[in-house]
Every structure is written in C-alpha cells, then in structure tokens.
N, C-alpha and C. Protein backbone atom coordinates (compact mmCIF):
# COMPACT_ATOMS: atom_id res chain seq x y z
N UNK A 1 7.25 -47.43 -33.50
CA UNK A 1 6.74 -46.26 -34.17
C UNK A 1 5.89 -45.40 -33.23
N UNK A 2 4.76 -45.77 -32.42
CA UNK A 2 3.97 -45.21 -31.16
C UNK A 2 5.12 -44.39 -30.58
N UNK A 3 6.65 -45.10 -30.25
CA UNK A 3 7.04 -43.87 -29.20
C UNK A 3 7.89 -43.02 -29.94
N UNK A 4 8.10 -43.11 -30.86
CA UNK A 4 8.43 -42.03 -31.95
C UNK A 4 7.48 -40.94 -31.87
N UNK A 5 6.58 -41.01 -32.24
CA UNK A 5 5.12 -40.37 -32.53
C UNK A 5 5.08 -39.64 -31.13
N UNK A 6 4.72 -40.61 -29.95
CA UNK A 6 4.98 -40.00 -28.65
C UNK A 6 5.86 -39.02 -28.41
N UNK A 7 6.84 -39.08 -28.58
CA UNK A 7 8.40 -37.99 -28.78
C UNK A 7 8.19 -37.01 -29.43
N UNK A 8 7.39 -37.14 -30.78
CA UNK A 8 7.63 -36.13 -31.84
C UNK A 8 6.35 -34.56 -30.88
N UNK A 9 5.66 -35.50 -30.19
CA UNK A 9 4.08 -35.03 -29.64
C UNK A 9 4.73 -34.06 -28.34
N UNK A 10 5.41 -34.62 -27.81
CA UNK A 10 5.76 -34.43 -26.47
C UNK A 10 7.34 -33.34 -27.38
N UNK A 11 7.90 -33.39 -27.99
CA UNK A 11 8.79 -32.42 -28.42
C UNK A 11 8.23 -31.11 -28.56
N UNK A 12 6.94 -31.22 -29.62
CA UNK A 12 5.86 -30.58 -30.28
C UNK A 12 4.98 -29.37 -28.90
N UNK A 13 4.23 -30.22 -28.11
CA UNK A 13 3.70 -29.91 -27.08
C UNK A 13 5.06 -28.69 -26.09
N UNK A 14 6.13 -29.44 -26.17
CA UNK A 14 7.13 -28.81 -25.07
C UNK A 14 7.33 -27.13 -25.72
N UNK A 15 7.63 -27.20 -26.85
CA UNK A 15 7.98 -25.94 -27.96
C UNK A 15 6.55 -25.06 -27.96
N UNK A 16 5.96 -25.27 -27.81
CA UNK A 16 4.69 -24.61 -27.92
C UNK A 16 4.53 -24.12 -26.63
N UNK A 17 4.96 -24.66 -25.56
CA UNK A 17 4.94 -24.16 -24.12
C UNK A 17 5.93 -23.21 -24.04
N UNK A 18 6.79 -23.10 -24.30
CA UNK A 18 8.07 -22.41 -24.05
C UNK A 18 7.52 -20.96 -25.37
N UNK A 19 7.08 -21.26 -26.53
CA UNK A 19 6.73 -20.31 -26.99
C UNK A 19 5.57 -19.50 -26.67
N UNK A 20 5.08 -20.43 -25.61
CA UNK A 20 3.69 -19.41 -24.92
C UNK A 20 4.27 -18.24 -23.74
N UNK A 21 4.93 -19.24 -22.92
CA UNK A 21 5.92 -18.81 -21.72
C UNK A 21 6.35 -17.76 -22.39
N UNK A 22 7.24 -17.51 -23.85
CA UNK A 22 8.04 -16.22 -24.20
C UNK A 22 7.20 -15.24 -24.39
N UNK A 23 5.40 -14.76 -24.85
CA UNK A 23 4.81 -14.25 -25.00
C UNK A 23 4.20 -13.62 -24.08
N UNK A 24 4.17 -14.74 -22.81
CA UNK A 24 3.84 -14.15 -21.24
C UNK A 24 5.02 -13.65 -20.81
N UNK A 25 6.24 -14.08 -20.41
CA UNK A 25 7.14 -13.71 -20.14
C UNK A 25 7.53 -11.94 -20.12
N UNK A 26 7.27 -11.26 -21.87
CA UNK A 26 7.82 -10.17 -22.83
C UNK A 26 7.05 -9.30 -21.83
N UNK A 27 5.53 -9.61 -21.26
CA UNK A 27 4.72 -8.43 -20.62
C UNK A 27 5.71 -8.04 -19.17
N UNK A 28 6.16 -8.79 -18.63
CA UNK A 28 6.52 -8.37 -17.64
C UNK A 28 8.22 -8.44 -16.99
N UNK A 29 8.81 -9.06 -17.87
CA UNK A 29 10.00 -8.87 -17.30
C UNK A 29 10.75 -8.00 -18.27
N UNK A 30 12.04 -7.89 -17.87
CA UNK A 30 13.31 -6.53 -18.59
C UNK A 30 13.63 -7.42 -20.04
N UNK A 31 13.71 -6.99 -20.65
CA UNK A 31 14.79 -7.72 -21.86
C UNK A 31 15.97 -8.90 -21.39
N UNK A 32 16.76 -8.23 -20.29
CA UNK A 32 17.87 -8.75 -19.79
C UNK A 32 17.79 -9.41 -18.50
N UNK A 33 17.10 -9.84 -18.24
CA UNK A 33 16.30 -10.87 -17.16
C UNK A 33 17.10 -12.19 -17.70
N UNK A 34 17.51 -12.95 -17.32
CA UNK A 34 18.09 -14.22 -17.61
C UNK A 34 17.16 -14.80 -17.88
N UNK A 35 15.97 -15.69 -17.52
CA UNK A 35 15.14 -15.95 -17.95
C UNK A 35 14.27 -16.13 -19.18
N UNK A 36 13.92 -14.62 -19.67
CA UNK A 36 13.53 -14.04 -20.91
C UNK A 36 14.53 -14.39 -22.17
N UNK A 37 16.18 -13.70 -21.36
CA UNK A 37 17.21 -13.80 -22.94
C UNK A 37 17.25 -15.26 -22.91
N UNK A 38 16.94 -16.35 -22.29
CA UNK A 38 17.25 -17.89 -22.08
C UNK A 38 15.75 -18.08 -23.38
N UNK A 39 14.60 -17.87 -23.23
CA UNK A 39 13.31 -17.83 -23.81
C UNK A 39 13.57 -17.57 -25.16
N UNK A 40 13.96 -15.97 -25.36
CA UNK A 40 13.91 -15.40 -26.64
C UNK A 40 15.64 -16.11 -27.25
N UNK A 41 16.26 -16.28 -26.67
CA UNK A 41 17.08 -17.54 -27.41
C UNK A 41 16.67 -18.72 -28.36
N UNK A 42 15.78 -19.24 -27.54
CA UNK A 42 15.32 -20.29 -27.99
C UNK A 42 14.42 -20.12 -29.39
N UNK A 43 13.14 -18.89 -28.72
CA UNK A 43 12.06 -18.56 -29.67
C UNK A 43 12.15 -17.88 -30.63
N UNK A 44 13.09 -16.99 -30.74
CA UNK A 44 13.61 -15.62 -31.71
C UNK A 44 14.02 -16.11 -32.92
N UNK A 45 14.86 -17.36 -33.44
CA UNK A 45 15.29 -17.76 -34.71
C UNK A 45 14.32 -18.47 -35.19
N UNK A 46 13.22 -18.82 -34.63
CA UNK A 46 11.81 -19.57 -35.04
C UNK A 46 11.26 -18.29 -35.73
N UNK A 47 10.54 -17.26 -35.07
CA UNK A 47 10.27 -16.01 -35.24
C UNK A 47 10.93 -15.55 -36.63
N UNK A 48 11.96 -15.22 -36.72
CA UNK A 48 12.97 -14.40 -37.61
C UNK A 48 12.35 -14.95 -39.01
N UNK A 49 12.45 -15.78 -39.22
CA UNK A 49 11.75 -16.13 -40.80
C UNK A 49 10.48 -16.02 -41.36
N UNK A 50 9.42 -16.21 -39.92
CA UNK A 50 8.04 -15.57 -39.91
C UNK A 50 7.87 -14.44 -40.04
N UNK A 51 8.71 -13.37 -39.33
CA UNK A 51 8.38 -11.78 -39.20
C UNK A 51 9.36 -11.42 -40.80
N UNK A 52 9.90 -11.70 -41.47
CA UNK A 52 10.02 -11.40 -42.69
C UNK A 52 9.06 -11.46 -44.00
N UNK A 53 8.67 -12.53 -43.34
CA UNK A 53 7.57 -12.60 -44.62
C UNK A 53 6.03 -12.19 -44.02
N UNK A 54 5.48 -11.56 -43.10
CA UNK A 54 4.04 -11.09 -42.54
C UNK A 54 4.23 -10.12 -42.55
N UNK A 55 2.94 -9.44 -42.99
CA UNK A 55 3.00 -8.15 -43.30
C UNK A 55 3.00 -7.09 -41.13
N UNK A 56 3.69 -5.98 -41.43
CA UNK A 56 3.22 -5.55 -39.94
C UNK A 56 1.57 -5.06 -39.83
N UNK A 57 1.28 -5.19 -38.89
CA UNK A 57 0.05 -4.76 -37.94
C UNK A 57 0.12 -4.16 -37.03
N UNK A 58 1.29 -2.95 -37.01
CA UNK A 58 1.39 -1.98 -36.28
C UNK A 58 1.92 -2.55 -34.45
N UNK A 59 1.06 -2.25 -33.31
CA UNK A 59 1.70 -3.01 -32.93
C UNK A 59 1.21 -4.68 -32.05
N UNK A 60 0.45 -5.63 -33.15
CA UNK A 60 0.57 -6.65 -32.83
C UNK A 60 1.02 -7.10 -33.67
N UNK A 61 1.47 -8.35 -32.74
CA UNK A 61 2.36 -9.46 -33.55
C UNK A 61 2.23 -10.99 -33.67
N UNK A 62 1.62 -10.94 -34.59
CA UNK A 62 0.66 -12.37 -34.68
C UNK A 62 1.69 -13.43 -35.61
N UNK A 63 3.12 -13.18 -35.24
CA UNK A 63 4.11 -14.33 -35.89
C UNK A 63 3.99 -15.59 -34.12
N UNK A 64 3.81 -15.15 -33.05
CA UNK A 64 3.91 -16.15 -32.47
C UNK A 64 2.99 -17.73 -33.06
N UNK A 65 1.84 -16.81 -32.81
CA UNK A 65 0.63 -17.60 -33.60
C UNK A 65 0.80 -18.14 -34.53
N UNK A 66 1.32 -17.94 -35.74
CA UNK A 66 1.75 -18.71 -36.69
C UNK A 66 2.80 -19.21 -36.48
N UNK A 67 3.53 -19.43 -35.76
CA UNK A 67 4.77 -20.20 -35.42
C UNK A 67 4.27 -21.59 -34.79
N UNK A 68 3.25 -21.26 -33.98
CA UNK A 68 2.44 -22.15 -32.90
C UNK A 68 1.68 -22.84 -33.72
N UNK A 69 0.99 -22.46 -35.25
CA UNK A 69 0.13 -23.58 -36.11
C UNK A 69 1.17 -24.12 -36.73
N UNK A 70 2.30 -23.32 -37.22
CA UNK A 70 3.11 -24.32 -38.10
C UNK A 70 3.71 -25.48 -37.59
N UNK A 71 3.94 -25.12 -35.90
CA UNK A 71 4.33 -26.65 -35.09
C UNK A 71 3.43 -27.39 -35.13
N UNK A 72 2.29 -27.35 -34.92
CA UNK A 72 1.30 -27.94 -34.76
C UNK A 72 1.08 -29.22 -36.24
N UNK A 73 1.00 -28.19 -37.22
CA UNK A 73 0.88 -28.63 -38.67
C UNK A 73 2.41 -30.03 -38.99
N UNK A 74 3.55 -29.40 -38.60
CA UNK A 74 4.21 -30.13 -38.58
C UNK A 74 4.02 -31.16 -37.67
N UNK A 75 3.59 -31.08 -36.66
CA UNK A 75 3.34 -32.10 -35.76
C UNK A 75 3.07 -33.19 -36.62
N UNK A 76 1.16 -32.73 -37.10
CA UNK A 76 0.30 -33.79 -37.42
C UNK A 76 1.32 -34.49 -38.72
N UNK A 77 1.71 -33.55 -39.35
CA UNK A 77 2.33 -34.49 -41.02
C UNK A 77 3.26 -35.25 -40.62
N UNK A 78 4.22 -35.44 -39.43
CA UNK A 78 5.29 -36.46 -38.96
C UNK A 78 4.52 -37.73 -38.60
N UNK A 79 3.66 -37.38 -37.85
CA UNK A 79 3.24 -38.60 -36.94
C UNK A 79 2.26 -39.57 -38.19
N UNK A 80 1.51 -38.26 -38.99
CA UNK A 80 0.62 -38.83 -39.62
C UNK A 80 1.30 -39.88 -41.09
N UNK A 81 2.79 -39.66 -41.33
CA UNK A 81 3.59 -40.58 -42.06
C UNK A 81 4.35 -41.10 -41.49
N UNK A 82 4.10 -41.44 -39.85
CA UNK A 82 4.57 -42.75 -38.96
C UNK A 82 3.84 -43.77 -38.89
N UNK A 83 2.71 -43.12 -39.21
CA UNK A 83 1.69 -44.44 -38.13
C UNK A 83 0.99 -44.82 -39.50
C-alpha cells in the first residue's frame, strides 16, 4: 500500500510540474513551439472543464490554480483511503 501511495504522490507531484511548466512556458514561447503544443496537450483537457464553469476575470486565469488544488485534493483523498 506505501508504494501505491508513493506512485499516486509522485504521479500527483509530476502533473503539477508539467502544469506549472505550461504556465511558464505560455509567457514566452509561440503557440506552435513543439514543446508548448506537447504541454498544452497534456494540460488543456484538464483546463477545459474548469474554464467552463469559472466565471472570467478578464484577463487572468486562475483555472490553472484550481486545477493544481483539485490535484492536490485528489491526491490527499486516494492516499488518505490507502493507508
């Protein structure tokens, strides 16, 4: 069960990096940078269900952020009905 938990942490942790990376990433490279479309691949269908339901704020966009607690949240409730 520990390396379950470990996995779920280290899955958890990895997604949250890559969704930070896409937020740094957006300031400075093209749309079409391989890199970025490899990023917003990944991060964009996470996104898509958040930015439907938050209201806009013109132009920030505080769905990363809530994408980043809801991993988080999910994190703790997996591990916390492992262990």
């Amino acid at each position: 069960m520990v390396a379950l938990a470990n996995a779920i942490h280290i899955a958890s942790l990895g997604l949250t990096l890559i969704v930070f990376a896409d937020i740094i990433v957006s300031y400075f490279l093209s749309p079409y940078h391989p890199l970025r479309s490899t990023l917003d691949s990944i991060v964009q269908p996470l996104l898509a269900p958040i930015r439907r339901f938050m209201p806009s704020l013109g132009m920030i966009d505080l769905s990363p952020m809530v994408l980043i607690i809801m991993i988080q949240v999910v994190e703790t409730v997996l591990i916390r009905l492992l262990i």
